[in-house]
Protein backbone atom coordinates (compact mmCIF):
# COMPACT_ATOMS: atom_id res chain seq x y z
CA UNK A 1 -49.25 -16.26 68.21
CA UNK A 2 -46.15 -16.24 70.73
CA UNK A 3 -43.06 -15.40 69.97
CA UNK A 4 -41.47 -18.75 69.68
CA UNK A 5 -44.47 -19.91 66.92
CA UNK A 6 -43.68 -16.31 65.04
CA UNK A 7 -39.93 -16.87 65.01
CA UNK A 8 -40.49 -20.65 63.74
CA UNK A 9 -43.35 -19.48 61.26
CA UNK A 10 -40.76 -17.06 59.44
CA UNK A 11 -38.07 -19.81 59.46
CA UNK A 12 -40.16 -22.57 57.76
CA UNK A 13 -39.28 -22.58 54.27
CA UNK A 14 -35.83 -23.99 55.80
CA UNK A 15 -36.82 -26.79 58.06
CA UNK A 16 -38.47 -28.60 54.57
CA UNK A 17 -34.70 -28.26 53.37
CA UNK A 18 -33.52 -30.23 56.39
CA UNK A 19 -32.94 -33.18 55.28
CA UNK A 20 -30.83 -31.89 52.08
CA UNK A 21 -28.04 -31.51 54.98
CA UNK A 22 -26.69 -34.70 54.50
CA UNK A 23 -26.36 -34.78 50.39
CA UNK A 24 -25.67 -30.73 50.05
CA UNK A 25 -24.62 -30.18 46.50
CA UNK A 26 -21.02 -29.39 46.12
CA UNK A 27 -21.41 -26.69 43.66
CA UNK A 28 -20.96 -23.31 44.25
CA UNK A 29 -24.11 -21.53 45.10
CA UNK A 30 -24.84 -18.08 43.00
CA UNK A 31 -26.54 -15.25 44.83
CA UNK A 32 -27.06 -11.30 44.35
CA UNK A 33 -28.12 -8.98 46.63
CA UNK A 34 -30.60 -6.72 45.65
CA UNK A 35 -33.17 -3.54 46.66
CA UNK A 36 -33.51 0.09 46.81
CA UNK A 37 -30.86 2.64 47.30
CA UNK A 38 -28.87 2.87 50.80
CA UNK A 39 -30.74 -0.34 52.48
CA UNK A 40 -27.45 -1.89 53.16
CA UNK A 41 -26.22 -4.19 50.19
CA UNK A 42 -22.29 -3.37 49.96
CA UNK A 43 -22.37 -3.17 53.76
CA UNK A 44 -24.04 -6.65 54.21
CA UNK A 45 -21.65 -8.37 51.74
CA UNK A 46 -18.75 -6.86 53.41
CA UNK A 47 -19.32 -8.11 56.72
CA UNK A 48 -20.05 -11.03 55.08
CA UNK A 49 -16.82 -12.05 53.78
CA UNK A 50 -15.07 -10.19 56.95
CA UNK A 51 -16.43 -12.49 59.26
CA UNK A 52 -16.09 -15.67 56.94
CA UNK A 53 -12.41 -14.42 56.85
CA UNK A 54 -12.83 -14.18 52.99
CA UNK A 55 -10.88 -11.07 53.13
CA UNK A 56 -6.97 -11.51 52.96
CA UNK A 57 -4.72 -9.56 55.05
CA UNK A 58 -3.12 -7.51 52.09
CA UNK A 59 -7.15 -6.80 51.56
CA UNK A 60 -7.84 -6.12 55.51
CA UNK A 61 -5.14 -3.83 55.72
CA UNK A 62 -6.28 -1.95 52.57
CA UNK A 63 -9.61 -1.63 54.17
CA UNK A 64 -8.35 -0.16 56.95
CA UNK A 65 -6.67 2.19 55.64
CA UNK A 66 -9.01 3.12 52.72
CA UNK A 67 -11.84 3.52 56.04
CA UNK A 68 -9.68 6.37 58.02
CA UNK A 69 -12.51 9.05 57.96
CA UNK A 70 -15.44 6.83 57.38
CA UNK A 71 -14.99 4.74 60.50
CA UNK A 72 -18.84 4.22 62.14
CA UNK A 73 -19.41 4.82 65.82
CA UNK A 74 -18.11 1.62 66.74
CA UNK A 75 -14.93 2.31 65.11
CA UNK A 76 -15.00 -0.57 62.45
CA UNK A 77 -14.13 -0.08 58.53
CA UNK A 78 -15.97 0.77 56.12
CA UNK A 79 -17.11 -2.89 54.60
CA UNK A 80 -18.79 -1.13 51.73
CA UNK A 81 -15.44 -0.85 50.39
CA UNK A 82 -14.41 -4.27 49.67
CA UNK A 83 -17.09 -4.18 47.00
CA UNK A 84 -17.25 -0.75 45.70
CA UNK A 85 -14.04 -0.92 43.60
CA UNK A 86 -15.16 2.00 40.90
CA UNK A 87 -13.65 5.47 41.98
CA UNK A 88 -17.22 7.10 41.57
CA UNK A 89 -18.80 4.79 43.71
CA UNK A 90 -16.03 5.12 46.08
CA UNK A 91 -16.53 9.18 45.98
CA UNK A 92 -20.27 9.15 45.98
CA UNK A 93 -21.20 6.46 48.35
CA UNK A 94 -23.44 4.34 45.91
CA UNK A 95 -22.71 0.70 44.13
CA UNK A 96 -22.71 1.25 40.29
CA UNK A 97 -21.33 -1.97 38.60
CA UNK A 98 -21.74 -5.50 39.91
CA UNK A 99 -19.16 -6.36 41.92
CA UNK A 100 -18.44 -10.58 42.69
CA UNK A 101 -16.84 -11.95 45.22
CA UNK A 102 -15.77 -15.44 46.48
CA UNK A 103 -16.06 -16.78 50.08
CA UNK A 104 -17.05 -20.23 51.92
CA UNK A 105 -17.49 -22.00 55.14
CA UNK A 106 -17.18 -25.56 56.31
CA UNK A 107 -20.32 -26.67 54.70
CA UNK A 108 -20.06 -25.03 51.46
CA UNK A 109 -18.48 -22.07 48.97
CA UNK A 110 -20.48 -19.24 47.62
CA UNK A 111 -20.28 -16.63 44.32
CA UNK A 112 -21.99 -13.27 45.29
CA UNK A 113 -23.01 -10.39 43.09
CA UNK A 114 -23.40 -7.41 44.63
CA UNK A 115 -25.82 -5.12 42.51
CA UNK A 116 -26.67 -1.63 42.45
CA UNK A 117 -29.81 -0.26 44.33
CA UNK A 118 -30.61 3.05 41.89
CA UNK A 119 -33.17 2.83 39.35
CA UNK A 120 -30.83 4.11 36.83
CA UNK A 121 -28.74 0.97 37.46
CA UNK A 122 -31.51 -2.08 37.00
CA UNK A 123 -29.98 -2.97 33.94
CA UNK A 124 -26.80 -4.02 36.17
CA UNK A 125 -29.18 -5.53 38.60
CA UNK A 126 -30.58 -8.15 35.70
CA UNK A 127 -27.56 -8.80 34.61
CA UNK A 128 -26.16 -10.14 38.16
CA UNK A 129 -29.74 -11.93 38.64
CA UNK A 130 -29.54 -13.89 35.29
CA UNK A 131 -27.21 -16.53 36.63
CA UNK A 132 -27.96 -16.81 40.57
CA UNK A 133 -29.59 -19.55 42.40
CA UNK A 134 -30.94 -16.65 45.32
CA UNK A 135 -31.66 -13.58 46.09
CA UNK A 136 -30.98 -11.79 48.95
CA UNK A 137 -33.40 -8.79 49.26
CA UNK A 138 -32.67 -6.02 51.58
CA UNK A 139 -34.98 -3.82 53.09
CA UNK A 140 -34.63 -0.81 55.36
CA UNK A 141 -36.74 -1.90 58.41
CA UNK A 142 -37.29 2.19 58.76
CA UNK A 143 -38.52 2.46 55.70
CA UNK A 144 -40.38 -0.77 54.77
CA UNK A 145 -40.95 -2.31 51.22
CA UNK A 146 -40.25 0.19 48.61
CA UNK A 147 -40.96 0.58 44.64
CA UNK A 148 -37.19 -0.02 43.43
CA UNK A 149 -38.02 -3.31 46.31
CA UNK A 150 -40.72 -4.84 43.89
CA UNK A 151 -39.27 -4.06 40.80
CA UNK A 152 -35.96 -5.96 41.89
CA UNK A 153 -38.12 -8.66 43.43
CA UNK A 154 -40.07 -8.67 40.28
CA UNK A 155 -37.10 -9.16 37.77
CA UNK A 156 -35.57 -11.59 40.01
CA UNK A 157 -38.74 -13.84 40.05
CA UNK A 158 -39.04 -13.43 36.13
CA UNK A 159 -35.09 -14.45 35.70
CA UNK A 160 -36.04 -17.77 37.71
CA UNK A 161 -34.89 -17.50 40.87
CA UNK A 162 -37.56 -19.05 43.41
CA UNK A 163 -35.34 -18.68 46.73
CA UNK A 164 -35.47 -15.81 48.32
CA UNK A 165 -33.97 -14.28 51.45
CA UNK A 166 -35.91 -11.68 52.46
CA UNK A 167 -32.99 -9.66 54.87
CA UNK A 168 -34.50 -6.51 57.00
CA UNK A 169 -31.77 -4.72 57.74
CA UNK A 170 -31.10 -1.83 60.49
CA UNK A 171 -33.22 -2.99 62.79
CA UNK A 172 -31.14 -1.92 65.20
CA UNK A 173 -32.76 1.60 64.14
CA UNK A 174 -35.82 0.57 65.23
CA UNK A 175 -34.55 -0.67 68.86
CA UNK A 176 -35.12 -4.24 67.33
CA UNK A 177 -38.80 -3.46 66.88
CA UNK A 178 -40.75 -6.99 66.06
CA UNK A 179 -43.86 -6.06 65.79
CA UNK A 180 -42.27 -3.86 62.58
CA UNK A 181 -39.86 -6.59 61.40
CA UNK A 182 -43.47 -8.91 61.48
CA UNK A 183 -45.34 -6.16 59.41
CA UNK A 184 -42.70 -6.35 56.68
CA UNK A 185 -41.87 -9.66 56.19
CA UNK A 186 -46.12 -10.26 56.04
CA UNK A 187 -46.73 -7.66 53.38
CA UNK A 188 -43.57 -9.04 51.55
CA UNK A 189 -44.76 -12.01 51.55
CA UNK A 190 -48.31 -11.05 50.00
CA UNK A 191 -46.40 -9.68 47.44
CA UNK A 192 -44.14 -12.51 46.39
CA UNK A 193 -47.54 -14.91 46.01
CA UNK A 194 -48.36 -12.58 43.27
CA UNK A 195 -44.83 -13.42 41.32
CA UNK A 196 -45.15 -17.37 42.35
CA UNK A 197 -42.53 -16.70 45.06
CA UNK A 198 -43.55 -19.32 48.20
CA UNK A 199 -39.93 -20.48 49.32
CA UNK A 200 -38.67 -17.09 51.47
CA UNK A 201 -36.73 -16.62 54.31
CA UNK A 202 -36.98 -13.85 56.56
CA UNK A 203 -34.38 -12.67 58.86
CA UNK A 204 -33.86 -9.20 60.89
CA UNK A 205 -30.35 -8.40 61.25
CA UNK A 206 -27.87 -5.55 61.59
CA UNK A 207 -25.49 -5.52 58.82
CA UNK A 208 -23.02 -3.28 60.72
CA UNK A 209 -23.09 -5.06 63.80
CA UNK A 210 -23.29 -8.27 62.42
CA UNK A 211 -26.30 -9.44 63.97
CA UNK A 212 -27.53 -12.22 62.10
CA UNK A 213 -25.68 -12.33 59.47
CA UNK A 214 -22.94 -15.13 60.22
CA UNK A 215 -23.16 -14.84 63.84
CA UNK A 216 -26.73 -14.95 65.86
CA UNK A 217 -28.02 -11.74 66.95
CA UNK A 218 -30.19 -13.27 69.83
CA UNK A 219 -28.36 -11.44 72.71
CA UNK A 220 -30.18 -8.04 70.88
CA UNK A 221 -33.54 -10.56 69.56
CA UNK A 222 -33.75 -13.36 71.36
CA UNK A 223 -37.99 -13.31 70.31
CA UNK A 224 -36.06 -14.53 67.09
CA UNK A 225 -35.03 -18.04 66.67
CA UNK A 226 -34.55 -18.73 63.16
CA UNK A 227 -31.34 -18.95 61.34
CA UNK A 228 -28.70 -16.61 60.69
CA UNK A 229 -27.65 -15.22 56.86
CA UNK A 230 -25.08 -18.13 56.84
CA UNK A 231 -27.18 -21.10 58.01
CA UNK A 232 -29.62 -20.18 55.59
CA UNK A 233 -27.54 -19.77 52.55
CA UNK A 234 -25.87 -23.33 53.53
CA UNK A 235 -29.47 -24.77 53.22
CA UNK A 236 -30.11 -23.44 49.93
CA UNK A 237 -30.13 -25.59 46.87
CA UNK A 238 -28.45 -24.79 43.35
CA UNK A 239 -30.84 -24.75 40.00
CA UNK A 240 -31.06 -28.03 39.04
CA UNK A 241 -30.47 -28.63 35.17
CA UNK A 242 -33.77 -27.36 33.66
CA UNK A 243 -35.25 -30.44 32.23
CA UNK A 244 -34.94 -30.42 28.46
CA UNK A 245 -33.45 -32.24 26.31
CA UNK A 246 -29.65 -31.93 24.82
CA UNK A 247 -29.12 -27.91 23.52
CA UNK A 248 -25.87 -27.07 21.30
CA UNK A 249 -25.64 -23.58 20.33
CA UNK A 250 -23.04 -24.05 17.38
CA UNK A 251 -20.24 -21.15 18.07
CA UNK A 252 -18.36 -22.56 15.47
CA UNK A 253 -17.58 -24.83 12.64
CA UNK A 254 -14.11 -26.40 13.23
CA UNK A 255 -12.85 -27.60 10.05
CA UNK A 256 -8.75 -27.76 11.20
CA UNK A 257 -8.43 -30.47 7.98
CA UNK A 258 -9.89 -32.22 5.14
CA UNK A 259 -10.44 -35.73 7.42
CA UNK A 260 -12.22 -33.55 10.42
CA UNK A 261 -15.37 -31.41 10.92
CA UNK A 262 -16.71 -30.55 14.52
CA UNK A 263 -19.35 -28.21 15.68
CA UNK A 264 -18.35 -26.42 18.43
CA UNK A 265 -19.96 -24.50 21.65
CA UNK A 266 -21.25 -25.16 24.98
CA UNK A 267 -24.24 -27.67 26.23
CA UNK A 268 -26.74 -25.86 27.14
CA UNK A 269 -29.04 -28.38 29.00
CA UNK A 270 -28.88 -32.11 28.50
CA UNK A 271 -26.77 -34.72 28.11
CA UNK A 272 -25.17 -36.32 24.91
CA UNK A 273 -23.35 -39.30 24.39
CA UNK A 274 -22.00 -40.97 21.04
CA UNK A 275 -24.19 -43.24 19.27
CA UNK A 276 -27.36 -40.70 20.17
CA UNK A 277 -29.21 -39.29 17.35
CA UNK A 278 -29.53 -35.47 17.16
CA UNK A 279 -31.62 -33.19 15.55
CA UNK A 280 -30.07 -29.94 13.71
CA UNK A 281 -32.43 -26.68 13.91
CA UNK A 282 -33.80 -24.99 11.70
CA UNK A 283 -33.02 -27.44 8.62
CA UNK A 284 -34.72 -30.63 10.78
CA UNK A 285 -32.08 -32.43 9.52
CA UNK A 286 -31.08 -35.45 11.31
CA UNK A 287 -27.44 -37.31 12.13
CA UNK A 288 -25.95 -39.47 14.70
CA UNK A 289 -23.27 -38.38 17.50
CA UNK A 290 -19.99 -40.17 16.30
CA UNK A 291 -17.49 -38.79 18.75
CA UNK A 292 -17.57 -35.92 21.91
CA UNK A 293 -13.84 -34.11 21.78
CA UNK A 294 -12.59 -31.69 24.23
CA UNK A 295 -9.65 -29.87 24.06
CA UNK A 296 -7.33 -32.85 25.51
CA UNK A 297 -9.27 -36.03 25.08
CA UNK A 298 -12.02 -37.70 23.83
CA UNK A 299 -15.79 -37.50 25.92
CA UNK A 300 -17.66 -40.64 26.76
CA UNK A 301 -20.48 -37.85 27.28
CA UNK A 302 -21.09 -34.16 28.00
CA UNK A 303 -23.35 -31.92 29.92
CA UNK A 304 -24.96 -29.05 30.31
CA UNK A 305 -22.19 -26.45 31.03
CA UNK A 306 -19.37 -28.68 29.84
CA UNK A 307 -17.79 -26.98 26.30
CA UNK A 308 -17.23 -29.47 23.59
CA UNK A 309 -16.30 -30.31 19.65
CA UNK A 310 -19.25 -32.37 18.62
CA UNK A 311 -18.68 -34.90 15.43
CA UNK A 312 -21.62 -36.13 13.96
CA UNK A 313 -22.11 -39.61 11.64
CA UNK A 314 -22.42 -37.86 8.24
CA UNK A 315 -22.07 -34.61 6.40
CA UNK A 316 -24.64 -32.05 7.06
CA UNK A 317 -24.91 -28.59 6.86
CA UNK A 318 -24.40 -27.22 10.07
CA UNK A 319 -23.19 -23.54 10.74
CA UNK A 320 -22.74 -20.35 13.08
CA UNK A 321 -26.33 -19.72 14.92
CA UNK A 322 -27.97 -23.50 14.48
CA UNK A 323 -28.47 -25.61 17.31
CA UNK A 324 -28.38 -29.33 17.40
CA UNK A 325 -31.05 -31.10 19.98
CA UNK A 326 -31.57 -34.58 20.98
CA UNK A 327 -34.53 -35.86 18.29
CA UNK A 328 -37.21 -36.89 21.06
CA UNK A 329 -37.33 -33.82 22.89
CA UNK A 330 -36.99 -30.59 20.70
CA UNK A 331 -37.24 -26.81 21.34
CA UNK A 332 -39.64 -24.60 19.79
CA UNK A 333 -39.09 -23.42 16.11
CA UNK A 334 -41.69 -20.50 15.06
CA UNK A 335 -41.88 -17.14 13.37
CA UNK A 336 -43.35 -15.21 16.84
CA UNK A 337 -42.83 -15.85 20.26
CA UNK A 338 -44.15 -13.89 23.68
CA UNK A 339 -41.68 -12.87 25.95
CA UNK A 340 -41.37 -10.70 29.36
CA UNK A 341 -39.00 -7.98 27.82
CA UNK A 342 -36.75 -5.71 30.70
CA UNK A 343 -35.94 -1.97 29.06
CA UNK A 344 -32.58 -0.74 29.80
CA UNK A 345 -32.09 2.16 27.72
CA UNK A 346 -33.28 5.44 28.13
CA UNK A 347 -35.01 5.10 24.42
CA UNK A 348 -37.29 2.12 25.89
CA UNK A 349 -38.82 -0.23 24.03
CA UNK A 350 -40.55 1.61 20.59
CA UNK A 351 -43.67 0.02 19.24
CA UNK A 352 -43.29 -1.95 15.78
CA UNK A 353 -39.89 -1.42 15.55
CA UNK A 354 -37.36 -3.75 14.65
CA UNK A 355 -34.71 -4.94 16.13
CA UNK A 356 -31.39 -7.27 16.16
CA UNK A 357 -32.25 -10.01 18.83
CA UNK A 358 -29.41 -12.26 20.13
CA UNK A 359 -30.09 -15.64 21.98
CA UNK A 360 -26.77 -17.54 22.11
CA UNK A 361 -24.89 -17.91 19.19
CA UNK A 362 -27.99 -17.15 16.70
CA UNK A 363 -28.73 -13.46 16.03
CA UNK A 364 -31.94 -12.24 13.73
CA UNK A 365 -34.28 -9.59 13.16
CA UNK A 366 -37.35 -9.19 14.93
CA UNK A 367 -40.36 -7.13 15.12
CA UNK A 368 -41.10 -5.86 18.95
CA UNK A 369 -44.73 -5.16 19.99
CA UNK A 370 -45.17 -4.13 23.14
CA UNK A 371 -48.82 -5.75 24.99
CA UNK A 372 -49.17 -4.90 28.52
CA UNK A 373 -46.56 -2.86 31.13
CA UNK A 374 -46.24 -3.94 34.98
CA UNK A 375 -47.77 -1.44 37.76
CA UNK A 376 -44.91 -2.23 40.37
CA UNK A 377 -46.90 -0.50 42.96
CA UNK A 378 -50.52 -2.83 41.96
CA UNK A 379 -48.78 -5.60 40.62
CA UNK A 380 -51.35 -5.23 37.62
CA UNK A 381 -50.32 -5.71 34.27
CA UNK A 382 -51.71 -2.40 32.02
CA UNK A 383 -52.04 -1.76 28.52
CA UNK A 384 -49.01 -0.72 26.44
CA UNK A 385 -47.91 0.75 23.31
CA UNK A 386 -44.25 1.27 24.32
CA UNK A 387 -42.08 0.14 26.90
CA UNK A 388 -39.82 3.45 28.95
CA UNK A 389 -36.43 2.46 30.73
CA UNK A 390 -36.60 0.12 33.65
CA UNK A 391 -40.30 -0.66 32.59
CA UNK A 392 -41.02 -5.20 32.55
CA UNK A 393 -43.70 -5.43 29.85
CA UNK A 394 -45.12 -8.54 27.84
CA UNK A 395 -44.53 -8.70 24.41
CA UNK A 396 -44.93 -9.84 21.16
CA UNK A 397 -41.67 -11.30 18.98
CA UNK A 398 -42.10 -11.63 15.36
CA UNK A 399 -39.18 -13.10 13.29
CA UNK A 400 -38.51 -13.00 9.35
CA UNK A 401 -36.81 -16.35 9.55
CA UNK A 402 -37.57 -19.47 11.84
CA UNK A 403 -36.58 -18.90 15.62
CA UNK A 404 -35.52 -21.38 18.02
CA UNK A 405 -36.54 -21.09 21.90
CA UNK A 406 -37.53 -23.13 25.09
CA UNK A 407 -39.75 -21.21 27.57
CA UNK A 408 -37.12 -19.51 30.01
CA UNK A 409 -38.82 -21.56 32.92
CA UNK A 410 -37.63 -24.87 31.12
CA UNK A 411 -34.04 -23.48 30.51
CA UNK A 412 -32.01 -20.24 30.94
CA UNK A 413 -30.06 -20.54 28.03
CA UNK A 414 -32.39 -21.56 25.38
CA UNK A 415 -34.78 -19.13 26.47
CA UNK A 416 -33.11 -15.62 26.71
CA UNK A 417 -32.26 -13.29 24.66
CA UNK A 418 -31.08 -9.39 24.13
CA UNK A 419 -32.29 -6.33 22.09
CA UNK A 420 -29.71 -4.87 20.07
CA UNK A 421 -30.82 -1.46 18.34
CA UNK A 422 -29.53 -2.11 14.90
CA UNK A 423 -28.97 2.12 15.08
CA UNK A 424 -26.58 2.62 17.68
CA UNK A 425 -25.41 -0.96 18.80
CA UNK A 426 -26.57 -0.33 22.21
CA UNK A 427 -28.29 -3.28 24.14
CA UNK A 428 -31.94 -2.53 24.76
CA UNK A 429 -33.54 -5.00 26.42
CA UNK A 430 -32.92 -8.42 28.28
CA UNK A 431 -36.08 -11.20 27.52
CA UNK A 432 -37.13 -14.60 28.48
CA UNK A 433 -39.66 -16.47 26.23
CA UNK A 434 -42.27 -17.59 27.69
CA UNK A 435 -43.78 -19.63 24.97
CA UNK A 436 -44.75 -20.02 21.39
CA UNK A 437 -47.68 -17.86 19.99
CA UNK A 438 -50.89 -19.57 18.56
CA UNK A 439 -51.28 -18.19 14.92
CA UNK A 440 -55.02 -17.80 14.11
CA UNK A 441 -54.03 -18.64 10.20
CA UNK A 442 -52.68 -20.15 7.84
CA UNK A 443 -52.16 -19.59 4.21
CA UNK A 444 -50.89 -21.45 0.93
CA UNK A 445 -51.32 -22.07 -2.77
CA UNK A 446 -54.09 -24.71 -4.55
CA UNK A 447 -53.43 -24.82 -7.99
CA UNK A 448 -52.01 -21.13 -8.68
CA UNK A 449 -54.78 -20.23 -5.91
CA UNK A 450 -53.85 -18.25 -2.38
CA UNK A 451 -55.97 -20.35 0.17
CA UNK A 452 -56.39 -18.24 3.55
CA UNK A 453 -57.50 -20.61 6.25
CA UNK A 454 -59.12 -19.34 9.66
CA UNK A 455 -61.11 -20.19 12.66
CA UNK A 456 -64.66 -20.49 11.95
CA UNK A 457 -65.36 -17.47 14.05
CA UNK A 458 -63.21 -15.31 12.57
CA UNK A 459 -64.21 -16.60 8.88
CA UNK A 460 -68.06 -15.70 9.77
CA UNK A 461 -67.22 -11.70 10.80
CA UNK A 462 -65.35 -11.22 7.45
CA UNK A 463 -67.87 -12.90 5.57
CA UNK A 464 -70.43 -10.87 6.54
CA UNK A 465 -68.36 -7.19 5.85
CA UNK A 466 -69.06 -5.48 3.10
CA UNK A 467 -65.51 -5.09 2.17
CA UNK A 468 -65.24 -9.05 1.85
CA UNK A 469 -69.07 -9.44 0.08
CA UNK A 470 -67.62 -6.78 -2.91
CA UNK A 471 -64.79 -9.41 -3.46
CA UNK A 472 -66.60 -12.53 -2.75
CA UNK A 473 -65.85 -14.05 -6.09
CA UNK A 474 -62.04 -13.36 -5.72
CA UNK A 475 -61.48 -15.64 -2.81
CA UNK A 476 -61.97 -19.17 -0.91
CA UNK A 477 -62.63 -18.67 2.60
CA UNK A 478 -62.23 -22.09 4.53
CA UNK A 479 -63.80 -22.43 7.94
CA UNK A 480 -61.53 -24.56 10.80
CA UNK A 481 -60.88 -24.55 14.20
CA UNK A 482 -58.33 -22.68 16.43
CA UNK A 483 -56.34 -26.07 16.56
CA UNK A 484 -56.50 -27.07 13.25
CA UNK A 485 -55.19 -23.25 12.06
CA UNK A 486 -52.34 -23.65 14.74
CA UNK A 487 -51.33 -27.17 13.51
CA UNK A 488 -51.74 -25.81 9.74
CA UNK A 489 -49.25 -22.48 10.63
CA UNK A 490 -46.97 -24.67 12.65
CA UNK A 491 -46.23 -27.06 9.40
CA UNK A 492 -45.70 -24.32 7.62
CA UNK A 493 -43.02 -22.63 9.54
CA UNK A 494 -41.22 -26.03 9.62
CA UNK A 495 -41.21 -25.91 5.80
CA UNK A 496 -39.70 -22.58 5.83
């Protein structure tokens, strides 16, 4: 392959996005940076919004100052600094909190997150990933892909994020080895297939110098032609709105007088207009949309982001922790979910226990068993009991009272939630459903009778135990299939 193929074979993902040039969304696009410790992310970000002149001269001046000491060898300031605002990551060096900062070019503006690399810290990292559109990944060209690399790459791909730009940084280390920067961005890129990642973006730069990043470092790599940080960012598209149907998370009841009652809170995918018919969750009850009020008019329509007072057609109950959903295209309502759980307390994730889970406004306990953990290094998914910090497992969710999701991939909001240990407050764990688990029974009452219905399969082994032949008399056993037990358990938990 020559070098002109190589170059144009890492750029591709961006010249399918060509032709978005000409109708670029005008909303802000939402990016982190993320990897292991000390591959470059404060520095990156800095010279970022230096050499977008994002940073004011009150700010520049600051910098310069803050820098006397810390200056690099080609006497510029430390850029680290314009992110790292926390005295003890000032005094140690290292980015602790998320730091997010504002800048834009002629084409378009950007919000950045700049995320801590330490393993101690990935709790910070998920929570800057949970609303970006990309992810900028660093990597040390010295010291290739790394563990904390995959995990971050790993949470970022479960959070939804299916851009990523895969930045190699201080290759200016490595006298702008390609044949190194070609190694890494292959093996990368075997990696990402495994999370579903196709659409990445590889680009060697020098943070410090600025190679690459908003101007082109081809004077140092000219067997590079793709585009620089910048150009690709500007090509980059923002998360569409996930497509679902209308979500209202009720916040609140508003009930200012005796001739008004609203249900407050913010769209969380959808549209709504009056005159549509709604559904409200968990009841199933059903009502009209009468009016959409803001806090200084009145709405021909909302969507997903806008925060409204909806008034519906008729009295219903309606409180804190319901959400009302357009009637022909509904969430899922069950009593046990499976979800990709994150661990971000030292305690972990405990087997069986119980927990408060919070997904918008609606908070209720569950029941947390762990399945399988994640093998960063493998990318294989082993057998667990319990889930230690930092650890992404699979797991089970089992409510006492109806829950109400949509699979994460369908829509953020609907389908996250937190761990809150009812013990000490603290929150656990960040999840994303990822769909509604098939209940292999179903059971109810036939004239004063408890009727336990199962697959045919499973109604054959306990037939034949001896536990079930010493009690035979004492119970109805009716065979059915796997569907028919699903259906059966899925009317149920409506009824509930």
């Amino acid at each position: 392959m020559t070098a002109a193929n190589s170059a144009n074979a890492i750029a591709e993902p961006l010249s399918a996005l060509e032709p978005l040039k000409a109708a670029r969304d005008s909303r802000p696009l939402r990016l982190i940076t993320c990897g292991s410790v000390d591959d470059g992310k404060s520095t990156l970000i800095g010279r970022l919004l230096w050499d977008t002149k994002a940073v004011k001269e009150d700010q520049a001046v600051a910098l310069r100052r803050d820098s006397t000491g810390k200056q690099n060898d080609l006497g510029l300031p430390d850029f680290a600094l314009l992110l790292d605002g926390l005295q003890a990551e000032r005094e140690q060096g290292i980015t602790i909190d998320v730091a997010y900062r504002y800048f834009s070019t002629d084409k378009r503006s950007f919000i950045v997150a700049d995320t801590p690399g330490h393993e101690q810290y990935t709790r910070n990292m998920a929570t800057g990933a949970s609303t970006a559109d990309l992810a900028i990944l660093l990597i040390d060209a010295r010291m290739g892909i790394l563990e904390q690399t995959r995990r971050h790459a790993t949470i970022a791909s479960l959070l939804g994020i299916k851009q990523f730009v895969l930045a190699i940084n201080k290759i200016d280390l490595t006298n702008y080895d390609r044949a190194g920067f070609e190694k890494i961005s292959h093996d990368f890129k075997e990696f990402a297939l495994s999370l579903g990642v196709k659409q990445i973006t590889t680009i060697p730069m020098s943070a410090l110098k600025g190679e690459n990043v908003v101007y082109s470092g081809q004077a140092a790599m000219p067997w590079y032609t793709g585009p620089t940080l910048v150009e690709a960012l500007e090509l980059a598209t923002v998360r569409s709105a996930q497509a679902v149907g209308f979500r209202l998370s009720v916040q609140r009841v508003s009930r200012p007088g005796e001739s008004f009652r609203g249900y407050q809170g913010t769209v969380a995918g959808g549209s709504v207009k009056p005159g549509d018919s709604v559904m409200i969750l968990p009841s199933g009850m059903v009502a009209n949309v009468s009016k959409i009020v803001t806090f200084d008019l009145i709405r021909n329509a909302a969507v997903a982001g806008d925060a409204i007072t909806l008034v519906l057609d008729r009295q219903v109950d309606v409180s804190r922790g319901d959400m009302i959903v357009a009637i022909d295209s509904q969430p899922q309502v069950g009593l046990s979910f499976d979800a990709h759980l994150v661990a971000l307390q030292p305690e972990g994730i405990e087997a069986g226990k119980r927990y408060w889970l919070k997904s918008g406004s609606r908070r209720q306990r569950v029941q947390v068993n762990p399945v399988s953990q994640l093998e960063l290094k493998t990318g294989d998914w082993n057998p667990a009991r319990a889930l230690p910090m930092n650890a992404i497992g699979k797991v089970h969710l089992v409510f006492d009272e109806a829950a109400i999701f949509d699979p994460y991939d369908q829509n953020r909001s609907s389908g996250s939630f937190i761990l809150i240990d009812p013990d000490t407050n603290n929150t656990v764990a960040g999840g994303m459903v990822t769909g509604k688990r098939s209940e292999i029974s179903g059971i109810h009452t036939e004239d004063g009778r408890v009727i336990l219905s199962l697959p045919a399969d499973l109604a054959d082994k306990i037939m034949a135990s001896e536990l079930f032949a010493a009690r035979r008399d004492e119970a109805d056993v009716r065979r059915m299939t796997a569907a028919q037990a699903a259906e059966l358990w899925k009317n149920a938990a409506s009824d509930i």
